[in-house]
C-alpha atoms as a PDB file:
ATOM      1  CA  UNK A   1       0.000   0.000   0.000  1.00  0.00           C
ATOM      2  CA  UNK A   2       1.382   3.304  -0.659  1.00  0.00           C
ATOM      3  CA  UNK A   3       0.166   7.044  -0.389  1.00  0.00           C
ATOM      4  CA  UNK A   4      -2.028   8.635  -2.923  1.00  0.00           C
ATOM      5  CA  UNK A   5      -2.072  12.385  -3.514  1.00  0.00           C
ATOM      6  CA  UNK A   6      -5.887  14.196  -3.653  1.00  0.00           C
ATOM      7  CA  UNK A   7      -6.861  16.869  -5.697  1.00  0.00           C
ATOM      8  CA  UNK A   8      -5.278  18.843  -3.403  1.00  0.00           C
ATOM      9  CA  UNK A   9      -1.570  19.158  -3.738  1.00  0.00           C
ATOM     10  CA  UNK A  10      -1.116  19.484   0.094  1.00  0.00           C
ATOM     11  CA  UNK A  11      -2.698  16.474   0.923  1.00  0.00           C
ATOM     12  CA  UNK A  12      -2.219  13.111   1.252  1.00  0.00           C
ATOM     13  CA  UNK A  13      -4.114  10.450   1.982  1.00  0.00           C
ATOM     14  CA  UNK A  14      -2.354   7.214   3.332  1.00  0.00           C
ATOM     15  CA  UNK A  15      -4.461   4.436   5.534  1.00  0.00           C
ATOM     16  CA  UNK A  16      -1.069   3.181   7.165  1.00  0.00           C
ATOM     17  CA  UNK A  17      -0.237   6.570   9.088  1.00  0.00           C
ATOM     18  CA  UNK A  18      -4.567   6.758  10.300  1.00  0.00           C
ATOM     19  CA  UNK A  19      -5.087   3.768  11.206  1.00  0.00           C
ATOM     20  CA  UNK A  20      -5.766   2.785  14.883  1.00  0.00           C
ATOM     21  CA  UNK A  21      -3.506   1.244  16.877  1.00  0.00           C
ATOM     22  CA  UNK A  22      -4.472  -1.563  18.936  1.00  0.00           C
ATOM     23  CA  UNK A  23      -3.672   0.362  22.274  1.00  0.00           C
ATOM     24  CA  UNK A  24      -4.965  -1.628  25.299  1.00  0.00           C
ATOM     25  CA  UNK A  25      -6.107   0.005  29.281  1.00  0.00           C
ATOM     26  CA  UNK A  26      -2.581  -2.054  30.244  1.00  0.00           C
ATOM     27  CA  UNK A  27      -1.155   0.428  28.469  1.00  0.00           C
ATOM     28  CA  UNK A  28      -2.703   3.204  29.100  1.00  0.00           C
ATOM     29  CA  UNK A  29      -2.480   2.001  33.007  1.00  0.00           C
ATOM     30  CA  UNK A  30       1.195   1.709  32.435  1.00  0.00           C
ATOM     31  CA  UNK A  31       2.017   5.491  30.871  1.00  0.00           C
ATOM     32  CA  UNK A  32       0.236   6.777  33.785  1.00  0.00           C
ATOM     33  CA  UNK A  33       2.232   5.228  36.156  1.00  0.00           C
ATOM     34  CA  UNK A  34       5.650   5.735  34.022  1.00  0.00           C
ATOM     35  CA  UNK A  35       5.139   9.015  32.434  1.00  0.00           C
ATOM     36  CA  UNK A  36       5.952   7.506  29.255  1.00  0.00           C
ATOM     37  CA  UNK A  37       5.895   4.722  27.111  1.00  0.00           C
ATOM     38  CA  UNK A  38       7.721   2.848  23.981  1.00  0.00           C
ATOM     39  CA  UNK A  39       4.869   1.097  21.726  1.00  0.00           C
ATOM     40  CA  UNK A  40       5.953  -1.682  19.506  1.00  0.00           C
ATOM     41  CA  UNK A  41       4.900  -1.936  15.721  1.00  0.00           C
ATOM     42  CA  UNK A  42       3.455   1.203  15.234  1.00  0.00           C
ATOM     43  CA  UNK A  43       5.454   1.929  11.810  1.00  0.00           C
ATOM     44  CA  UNK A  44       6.155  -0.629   9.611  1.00  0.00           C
ATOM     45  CA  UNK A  45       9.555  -0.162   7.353  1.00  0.00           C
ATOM     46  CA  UNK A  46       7.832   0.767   4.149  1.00  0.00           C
ATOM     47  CA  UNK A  47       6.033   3.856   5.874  1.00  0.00           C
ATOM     48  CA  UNK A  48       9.383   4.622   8.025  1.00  0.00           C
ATOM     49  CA  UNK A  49      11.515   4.267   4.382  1.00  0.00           C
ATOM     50  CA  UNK A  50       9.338   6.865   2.164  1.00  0.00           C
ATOM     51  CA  UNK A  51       8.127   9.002   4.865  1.00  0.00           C
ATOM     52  CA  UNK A  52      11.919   9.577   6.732  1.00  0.00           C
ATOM     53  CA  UNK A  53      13.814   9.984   3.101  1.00  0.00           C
ATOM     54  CA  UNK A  54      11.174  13.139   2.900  1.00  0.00           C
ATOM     55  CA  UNK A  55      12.353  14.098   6.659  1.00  0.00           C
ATOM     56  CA  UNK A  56      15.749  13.342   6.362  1.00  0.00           C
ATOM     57  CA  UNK A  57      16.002  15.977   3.326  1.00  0.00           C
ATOM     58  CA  UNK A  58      14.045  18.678   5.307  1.00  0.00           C
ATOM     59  CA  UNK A  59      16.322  18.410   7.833  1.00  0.00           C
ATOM     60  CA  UNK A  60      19.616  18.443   6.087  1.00  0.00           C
ATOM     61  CA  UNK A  61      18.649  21.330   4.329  1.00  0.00           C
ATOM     62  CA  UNK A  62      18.255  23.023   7.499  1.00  0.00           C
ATOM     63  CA  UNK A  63      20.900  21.525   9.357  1.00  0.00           C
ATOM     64  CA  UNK A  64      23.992  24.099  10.650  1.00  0.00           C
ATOM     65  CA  UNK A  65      26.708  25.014   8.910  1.00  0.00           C
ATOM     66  CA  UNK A  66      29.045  25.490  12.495  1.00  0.00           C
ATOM     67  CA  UNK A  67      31.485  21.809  12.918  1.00  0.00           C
ATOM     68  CA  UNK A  68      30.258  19.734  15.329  1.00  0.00           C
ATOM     69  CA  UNK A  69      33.474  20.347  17.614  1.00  0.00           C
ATOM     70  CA  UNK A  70      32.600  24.361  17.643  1.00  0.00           C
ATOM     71  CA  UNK A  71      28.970  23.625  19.025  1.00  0.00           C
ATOM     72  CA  UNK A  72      27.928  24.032  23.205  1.00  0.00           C
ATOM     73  CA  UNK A  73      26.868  20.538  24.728  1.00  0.00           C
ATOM     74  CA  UNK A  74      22.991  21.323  23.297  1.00  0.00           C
ATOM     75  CA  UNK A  75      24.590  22.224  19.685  1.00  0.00           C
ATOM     76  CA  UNK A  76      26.340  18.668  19.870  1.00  0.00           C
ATOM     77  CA  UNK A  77      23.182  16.683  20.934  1.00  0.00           C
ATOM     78  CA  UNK A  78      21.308  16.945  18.135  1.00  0.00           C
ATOM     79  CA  UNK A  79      20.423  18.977  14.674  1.00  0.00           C
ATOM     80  CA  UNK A  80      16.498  20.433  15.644  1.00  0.00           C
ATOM     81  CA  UNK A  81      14.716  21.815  12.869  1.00  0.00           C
ATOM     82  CA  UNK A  82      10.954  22.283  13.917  1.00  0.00           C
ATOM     83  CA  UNK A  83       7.771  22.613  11.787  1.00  0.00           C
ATOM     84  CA  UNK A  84       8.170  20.285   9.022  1.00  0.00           C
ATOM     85  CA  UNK A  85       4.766  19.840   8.541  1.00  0.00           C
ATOM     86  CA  UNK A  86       4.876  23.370   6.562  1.00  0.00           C
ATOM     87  CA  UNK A  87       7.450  22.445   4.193  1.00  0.00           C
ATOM     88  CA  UNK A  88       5.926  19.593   2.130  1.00  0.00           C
ATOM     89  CA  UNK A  89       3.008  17.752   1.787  1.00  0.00           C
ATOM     90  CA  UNK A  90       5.072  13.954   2.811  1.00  0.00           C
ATOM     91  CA  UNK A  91       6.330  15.579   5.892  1.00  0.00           C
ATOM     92  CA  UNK A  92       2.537  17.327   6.817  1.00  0.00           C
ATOM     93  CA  UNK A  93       1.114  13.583   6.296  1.00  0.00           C
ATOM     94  CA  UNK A  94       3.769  12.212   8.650  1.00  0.00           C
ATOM     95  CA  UNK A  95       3.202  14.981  11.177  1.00  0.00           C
ATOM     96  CA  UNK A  96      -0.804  15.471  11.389  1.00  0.00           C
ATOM     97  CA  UNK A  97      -0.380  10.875  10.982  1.00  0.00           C
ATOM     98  CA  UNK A  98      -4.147  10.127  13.405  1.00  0.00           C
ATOM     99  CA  UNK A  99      -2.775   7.157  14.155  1.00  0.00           C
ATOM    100  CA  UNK A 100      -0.117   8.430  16.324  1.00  0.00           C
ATOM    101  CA  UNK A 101      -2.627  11.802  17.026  1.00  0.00           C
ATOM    102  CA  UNK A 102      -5.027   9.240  18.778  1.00  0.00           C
ATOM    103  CA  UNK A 103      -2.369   7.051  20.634  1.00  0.00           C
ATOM    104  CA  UNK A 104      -1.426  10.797  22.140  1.00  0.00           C
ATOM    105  CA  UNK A 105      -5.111  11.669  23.248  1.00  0.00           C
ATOM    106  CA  UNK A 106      -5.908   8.093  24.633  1.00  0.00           C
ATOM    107  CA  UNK A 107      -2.892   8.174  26.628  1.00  0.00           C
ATOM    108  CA  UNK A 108      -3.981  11.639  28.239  1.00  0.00           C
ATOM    109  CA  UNK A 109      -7.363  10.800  28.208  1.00  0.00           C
ATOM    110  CA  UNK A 110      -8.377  13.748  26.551  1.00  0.00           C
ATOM    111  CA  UNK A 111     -11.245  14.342  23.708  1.00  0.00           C
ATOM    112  CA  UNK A 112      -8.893  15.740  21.234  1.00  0.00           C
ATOM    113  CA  UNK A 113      -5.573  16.810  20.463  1.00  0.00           C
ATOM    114  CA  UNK A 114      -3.398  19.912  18.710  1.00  0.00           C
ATOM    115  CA  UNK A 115      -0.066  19.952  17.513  1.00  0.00           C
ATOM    116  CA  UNK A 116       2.061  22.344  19.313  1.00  0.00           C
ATOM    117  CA  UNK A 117       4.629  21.579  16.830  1.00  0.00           C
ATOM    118  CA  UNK A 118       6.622  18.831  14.880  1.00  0.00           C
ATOM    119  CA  UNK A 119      10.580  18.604  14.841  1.00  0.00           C
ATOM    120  CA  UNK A 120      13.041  16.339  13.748  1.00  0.00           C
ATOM    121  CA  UNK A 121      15.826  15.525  16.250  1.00  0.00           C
ATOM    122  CA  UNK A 122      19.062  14.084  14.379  1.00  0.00           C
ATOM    123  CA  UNK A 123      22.001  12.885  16.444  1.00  0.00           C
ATOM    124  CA  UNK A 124      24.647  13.354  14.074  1.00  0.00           C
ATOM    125  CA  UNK A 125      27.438  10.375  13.894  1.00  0.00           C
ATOM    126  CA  UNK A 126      29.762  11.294  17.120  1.00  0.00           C
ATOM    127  CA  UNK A 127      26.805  13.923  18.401  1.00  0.00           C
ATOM    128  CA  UNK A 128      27.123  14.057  22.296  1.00  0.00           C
ATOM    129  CA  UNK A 129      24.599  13.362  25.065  1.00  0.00           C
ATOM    130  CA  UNK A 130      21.207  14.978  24.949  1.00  0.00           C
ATOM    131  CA  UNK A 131      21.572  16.380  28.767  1.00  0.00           C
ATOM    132  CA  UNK A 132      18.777  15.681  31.143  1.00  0.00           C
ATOM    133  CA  UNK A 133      15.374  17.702  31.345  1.00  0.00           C
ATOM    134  CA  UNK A 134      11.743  18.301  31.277  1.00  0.00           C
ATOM    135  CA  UNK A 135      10.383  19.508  27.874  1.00  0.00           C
ATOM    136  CA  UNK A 136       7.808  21.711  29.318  1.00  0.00           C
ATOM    137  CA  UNK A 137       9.337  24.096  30.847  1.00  0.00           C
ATOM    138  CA  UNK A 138       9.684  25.451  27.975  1.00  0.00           C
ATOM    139  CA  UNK A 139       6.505  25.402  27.070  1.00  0.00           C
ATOM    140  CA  UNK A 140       3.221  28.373  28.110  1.00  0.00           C
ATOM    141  CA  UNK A 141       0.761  25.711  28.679  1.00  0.00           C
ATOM    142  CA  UNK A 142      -1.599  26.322  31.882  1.00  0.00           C
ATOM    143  CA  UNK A 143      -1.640  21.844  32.472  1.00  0.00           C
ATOM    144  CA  UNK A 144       0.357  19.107  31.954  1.00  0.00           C
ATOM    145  CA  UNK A 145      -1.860  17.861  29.113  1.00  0.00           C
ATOM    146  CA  UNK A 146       1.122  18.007  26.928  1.00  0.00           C
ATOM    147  CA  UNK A 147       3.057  14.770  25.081  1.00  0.00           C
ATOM    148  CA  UNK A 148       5.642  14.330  22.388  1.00  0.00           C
ATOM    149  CA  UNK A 149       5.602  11.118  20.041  1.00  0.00           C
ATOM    150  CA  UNK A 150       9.232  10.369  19.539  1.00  0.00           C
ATOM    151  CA  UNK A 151       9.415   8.511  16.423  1.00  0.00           C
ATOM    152  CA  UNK A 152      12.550   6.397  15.272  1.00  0.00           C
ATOM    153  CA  UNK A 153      12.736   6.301  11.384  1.00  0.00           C
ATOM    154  CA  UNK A 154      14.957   3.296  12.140  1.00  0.00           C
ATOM    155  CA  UNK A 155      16.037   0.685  14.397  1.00  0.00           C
ATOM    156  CA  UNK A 156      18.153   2.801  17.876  1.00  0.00           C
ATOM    157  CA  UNK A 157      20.240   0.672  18.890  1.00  0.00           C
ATOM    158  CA  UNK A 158      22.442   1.793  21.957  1.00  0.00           C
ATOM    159  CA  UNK A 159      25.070   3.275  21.190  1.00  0.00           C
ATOM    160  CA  UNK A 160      23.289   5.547  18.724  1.00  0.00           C
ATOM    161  CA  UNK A 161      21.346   7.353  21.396  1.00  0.00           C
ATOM    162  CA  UNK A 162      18.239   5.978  22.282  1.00  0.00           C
ATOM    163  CA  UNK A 163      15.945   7.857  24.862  1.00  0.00           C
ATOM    164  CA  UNK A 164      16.618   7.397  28.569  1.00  0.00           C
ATOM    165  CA  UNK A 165      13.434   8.247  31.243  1.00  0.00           C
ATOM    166  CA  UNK A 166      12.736   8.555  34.729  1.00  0.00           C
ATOM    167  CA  UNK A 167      10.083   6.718  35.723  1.00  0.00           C
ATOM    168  CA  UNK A 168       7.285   7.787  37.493  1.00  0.00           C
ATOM    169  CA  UNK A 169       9.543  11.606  37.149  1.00  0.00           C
ATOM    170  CA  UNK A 170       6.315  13.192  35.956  1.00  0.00           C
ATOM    171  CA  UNK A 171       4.868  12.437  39.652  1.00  0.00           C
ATOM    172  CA  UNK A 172       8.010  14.732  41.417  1.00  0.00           C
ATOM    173  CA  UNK A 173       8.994  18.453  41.042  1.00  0.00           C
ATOM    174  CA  UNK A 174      12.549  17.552  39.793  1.00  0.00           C
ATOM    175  CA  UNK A 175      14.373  20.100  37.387  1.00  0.00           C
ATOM    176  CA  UNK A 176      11.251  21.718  36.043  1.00  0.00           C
ATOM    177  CA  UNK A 177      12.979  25.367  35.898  1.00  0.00           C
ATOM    178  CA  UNK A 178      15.932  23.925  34.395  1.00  0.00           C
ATOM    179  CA  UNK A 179      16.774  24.504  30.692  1.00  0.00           C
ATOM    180  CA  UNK A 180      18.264  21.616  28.964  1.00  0.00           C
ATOM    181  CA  UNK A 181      22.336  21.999  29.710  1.00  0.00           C
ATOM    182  CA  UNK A 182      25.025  20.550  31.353  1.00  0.00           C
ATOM    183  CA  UNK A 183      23.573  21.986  35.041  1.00  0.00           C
ATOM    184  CA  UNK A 184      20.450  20.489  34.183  1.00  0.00           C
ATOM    185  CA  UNK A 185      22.525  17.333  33.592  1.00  0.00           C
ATOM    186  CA  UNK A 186      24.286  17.261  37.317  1.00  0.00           C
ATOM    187  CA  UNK A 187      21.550  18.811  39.128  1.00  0.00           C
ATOM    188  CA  UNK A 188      18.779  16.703  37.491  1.00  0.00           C
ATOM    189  CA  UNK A 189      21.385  13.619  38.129  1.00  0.00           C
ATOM    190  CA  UNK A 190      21.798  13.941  41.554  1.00  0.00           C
ATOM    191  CA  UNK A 191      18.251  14.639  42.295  1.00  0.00           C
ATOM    192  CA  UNK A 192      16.686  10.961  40.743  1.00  0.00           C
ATOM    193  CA  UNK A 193      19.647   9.197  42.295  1.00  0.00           C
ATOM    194  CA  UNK A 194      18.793  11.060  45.754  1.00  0.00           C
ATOM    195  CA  UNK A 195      15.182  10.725  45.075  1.00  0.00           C
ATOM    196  CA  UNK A 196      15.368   6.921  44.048  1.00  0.00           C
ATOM    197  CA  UNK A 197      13.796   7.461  40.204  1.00  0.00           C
ATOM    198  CA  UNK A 198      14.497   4.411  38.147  1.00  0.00           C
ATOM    199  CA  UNK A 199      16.105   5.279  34.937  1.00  0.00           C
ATOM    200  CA  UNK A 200      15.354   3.223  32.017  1.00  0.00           C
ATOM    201  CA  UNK A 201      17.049   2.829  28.818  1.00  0.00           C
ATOM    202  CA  UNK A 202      16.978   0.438  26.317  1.00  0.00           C
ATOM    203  CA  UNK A 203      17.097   0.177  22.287  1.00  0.00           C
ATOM    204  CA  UNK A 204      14.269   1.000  20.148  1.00  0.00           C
ATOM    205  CA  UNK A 205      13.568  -1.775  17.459  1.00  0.00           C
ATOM    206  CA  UNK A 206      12.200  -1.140  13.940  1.00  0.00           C
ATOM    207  CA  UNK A 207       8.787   0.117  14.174  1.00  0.00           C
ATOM    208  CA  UNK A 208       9.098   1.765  17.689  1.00  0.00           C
ATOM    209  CA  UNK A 209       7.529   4.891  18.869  1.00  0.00           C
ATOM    210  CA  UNK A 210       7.654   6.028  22.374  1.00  0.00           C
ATOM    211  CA  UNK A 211       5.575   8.718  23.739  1.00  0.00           C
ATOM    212  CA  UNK A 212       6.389  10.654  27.054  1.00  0.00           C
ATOM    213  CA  UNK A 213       4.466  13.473  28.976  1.00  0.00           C
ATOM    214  CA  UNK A 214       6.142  16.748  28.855  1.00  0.00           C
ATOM    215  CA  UNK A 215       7.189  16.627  32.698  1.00  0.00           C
ATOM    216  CA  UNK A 216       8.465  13.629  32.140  1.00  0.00           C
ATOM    217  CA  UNK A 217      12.316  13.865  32.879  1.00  0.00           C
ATOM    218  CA  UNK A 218      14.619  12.259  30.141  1.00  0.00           C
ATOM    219  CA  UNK A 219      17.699  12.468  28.293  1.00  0.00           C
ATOM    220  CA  UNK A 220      19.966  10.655  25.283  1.00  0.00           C
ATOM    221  CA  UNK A 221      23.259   8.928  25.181  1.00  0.00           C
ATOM    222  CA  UNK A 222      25.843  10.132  22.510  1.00  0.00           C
ATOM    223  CA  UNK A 223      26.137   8.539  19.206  1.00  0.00           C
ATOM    224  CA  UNK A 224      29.060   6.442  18.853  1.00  0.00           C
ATOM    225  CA  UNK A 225      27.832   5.222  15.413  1.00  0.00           C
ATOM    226  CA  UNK A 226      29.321   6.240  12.311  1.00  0.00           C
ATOM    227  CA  UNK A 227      25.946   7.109  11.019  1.00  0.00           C
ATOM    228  CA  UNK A 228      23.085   9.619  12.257  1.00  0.00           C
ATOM    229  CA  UNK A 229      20.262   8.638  14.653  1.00  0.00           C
ATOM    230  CA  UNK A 230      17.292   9.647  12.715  1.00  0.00           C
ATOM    231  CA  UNK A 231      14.050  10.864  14.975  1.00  0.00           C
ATOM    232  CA  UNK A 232      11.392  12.696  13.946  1.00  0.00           C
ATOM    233  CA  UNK A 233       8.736  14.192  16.814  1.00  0.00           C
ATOM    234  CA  UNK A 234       5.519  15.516  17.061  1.00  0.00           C
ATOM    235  CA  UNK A 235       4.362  17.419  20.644  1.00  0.00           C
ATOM    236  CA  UNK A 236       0.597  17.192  21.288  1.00  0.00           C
ATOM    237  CA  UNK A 237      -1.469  19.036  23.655  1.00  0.00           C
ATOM    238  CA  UNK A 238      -5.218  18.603  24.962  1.00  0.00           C
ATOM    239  CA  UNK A 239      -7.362  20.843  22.250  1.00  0.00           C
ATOM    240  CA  UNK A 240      -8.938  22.789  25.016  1.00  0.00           C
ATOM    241  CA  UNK A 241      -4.914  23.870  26.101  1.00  0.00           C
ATOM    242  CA  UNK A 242      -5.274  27.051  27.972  1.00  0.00           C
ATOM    243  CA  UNK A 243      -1.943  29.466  27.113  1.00  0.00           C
ATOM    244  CA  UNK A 244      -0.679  30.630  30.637  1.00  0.00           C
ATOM    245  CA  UNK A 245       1.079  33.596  31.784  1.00  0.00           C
ATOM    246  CA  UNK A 246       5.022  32.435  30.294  1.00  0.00           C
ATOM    247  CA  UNK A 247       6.907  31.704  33.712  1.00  0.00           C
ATOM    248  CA  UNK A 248      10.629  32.235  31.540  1.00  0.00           C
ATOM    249  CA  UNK A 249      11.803  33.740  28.717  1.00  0.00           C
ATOM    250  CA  UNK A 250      11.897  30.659  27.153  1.00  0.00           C
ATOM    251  CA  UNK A 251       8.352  30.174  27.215  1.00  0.00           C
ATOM    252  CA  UNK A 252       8.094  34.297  25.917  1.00  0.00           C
ATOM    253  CA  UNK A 253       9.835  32.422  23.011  1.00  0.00           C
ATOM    254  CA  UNK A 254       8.006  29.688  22.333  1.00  0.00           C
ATOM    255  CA  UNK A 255       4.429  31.379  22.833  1.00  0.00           C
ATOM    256  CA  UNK A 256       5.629  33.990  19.983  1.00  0.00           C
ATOM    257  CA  UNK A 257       6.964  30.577  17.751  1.00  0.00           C
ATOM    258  CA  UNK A 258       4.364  27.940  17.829  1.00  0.00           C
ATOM    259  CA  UNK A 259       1.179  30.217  19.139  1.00  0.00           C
ATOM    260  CA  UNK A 260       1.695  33.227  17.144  1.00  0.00           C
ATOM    261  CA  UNK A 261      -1.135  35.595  18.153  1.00  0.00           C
ATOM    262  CA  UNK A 262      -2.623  33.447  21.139  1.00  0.00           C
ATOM    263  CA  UNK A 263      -3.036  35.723  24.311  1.00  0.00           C
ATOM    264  CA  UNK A 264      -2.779  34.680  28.154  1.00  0.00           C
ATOM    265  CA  UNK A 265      -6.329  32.587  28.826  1.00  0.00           C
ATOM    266  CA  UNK A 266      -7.236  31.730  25.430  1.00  0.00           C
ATOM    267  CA  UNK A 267      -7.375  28.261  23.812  1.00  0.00           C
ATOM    268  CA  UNK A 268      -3.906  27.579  21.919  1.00  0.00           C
ATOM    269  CA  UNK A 269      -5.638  27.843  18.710  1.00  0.00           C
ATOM    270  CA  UNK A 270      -3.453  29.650  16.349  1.00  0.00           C
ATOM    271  CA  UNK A 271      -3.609  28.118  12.636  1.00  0.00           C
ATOM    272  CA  UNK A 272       0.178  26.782  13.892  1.00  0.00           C
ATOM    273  CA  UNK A 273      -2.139  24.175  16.182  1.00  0.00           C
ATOM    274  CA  UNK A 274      -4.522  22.128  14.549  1.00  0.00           C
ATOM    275  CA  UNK A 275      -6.919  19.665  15.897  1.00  0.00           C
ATOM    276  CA  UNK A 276      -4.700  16.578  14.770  1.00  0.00           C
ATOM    277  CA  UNK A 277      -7.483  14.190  16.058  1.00  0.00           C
ATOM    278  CA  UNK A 278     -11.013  14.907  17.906  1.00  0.00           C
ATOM    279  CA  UNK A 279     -13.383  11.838  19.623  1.00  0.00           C
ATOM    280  CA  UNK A 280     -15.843  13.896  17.191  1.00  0.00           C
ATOM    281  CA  UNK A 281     -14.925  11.731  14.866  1.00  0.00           C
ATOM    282  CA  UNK A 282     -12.347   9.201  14.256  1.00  0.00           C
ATOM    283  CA  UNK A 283     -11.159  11.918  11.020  1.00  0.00           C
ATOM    284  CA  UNK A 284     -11.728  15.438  11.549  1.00  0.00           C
ATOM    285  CA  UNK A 285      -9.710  17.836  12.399  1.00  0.00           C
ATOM    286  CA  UNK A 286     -12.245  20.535  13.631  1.00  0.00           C
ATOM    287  CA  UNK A 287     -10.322  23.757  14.483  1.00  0.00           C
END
């Protein structure tokens, strides 16, 4: 089965990225407790090949010009290039995918969620640790309704830099002012040993996509591999997402980037955050 293209030239229509996944209470019971979880199968390798050639383009194009030795510890981790979705139609299908949109709202039990945005996340070959963190503190978002689909477009095997989480992290005020350096790495460190959070990290296998909430505290291992880690992500948030006063100017950042023209108290419904998927319906994308 492949894509087809509508009459539309920014569309396309593809069963394999909208169709449900199986995903059971255990599970659902299970990202609760954990704050996040890897889901097997979700991709298969003929989605991960056509879709991630169109990613891995996009984000080459984009990627920095400055050697990898010149960069800070977050300019080694990874190459970040964010909203894909607006720069061709393969990467919007991959992005605004209801398969993955509905895994997001049945794991936070919501009726419906919007993109806050889409990235890719490439761990170049001999790219350095991804430091400890929580993503949403750099987000303006008034709950914790917030999660990011972490999508491998191959198999992660350890030493190319798979995610490592805390579990249960979401659950504790651990690092949540922190922005992602290396004091978030000691500090954060020495508060989950201290506080007794588990870390767990293992390699993603072909077809893998993990989810986590955005106060979920993670990190990466460098990338010993003589070839890139390839991820691309997509952050959801509950449709009804209330933008809050930004606490940093981090968040002052990100309000002006991904919710252009949203005020304090108002839905985050700037045409930057569609409805990706809505208990509506199965399909629409209402708002």
């Amino acid at each position: 089965m492949t894509a087809t293209a509508t009459s539309n030239p920014q569309t396309i229509v593809d069963p394999r990225l909208d169709e449900p996944y199986p995903l059971t209470e255990d599970h659902k019971r299970q990202f609760r407790e954990d704050g996040f979880i890897r889901l097997k199968n979700v991709f298969t390798r003929d989605v991960l090949d056509e879709y991630g050639d169109e990613i891995t383009r996009l984000t080459l194009a984009h990627a920095p010009q400055t050697p990898l030795e010149k960069r800070d510890t977050y300019g080694k981790a990874f190459i970040q290039v964010g909203n894909l979705w607006q720069m061709s139609p393969k990467a919007r299908a991959l992005s605004f995918s209801r398969r993955l949109a509905r895994i997001a709202a049945e794991l936070m039990d919501v009726d419906g969620v919007r993109m806050y945005h889409d990235q890719a996340l490439y761990k170049e070959a001999g790219g350095g640790f991804t430091p400890w963190h929580v993503d949403q503190q750099y987000w303006p978002m008034a709950t914790g309704k917030s999660v990011t689909a972490w999508i491998p477009l191959h198999a992660v095997p350890m030493e190319n830099g798979p995610l490592c989480f805390g579990r249960g992290s979401h659950l504790k005020n651990i690092g949540r002012d922190l922005p992602i350096s290396d004091e978030s790495e000691r500090i954060i460190r020495e508060a989950i040993k201290a506080q007794g959070v588990l870390e767990v990290y293992e390699p993603y296998d072909l077809g893998d996509v993990s989810f986590h909430l955005g106060w979920t505290l993670h990190r990466a291992g460098p990338n010993t591999c003589d070839y890139p880690r390839k991820v691309h992500t997509v952050i959801y948030m509950d449709k009804d997402m209330i933008m809050h006063q930004p606490k940093n100017p981090r968040q002052e950042q990100d309000a002006l980037k991904w919710a252009p023209g949203i005020k304090v108290g108002e839905v985050m419904a700037s045409p930057l955050n569609p409805i990706l998927w809505s208990k509506c319906s199965g399909k629409c994308r209402c708002g």
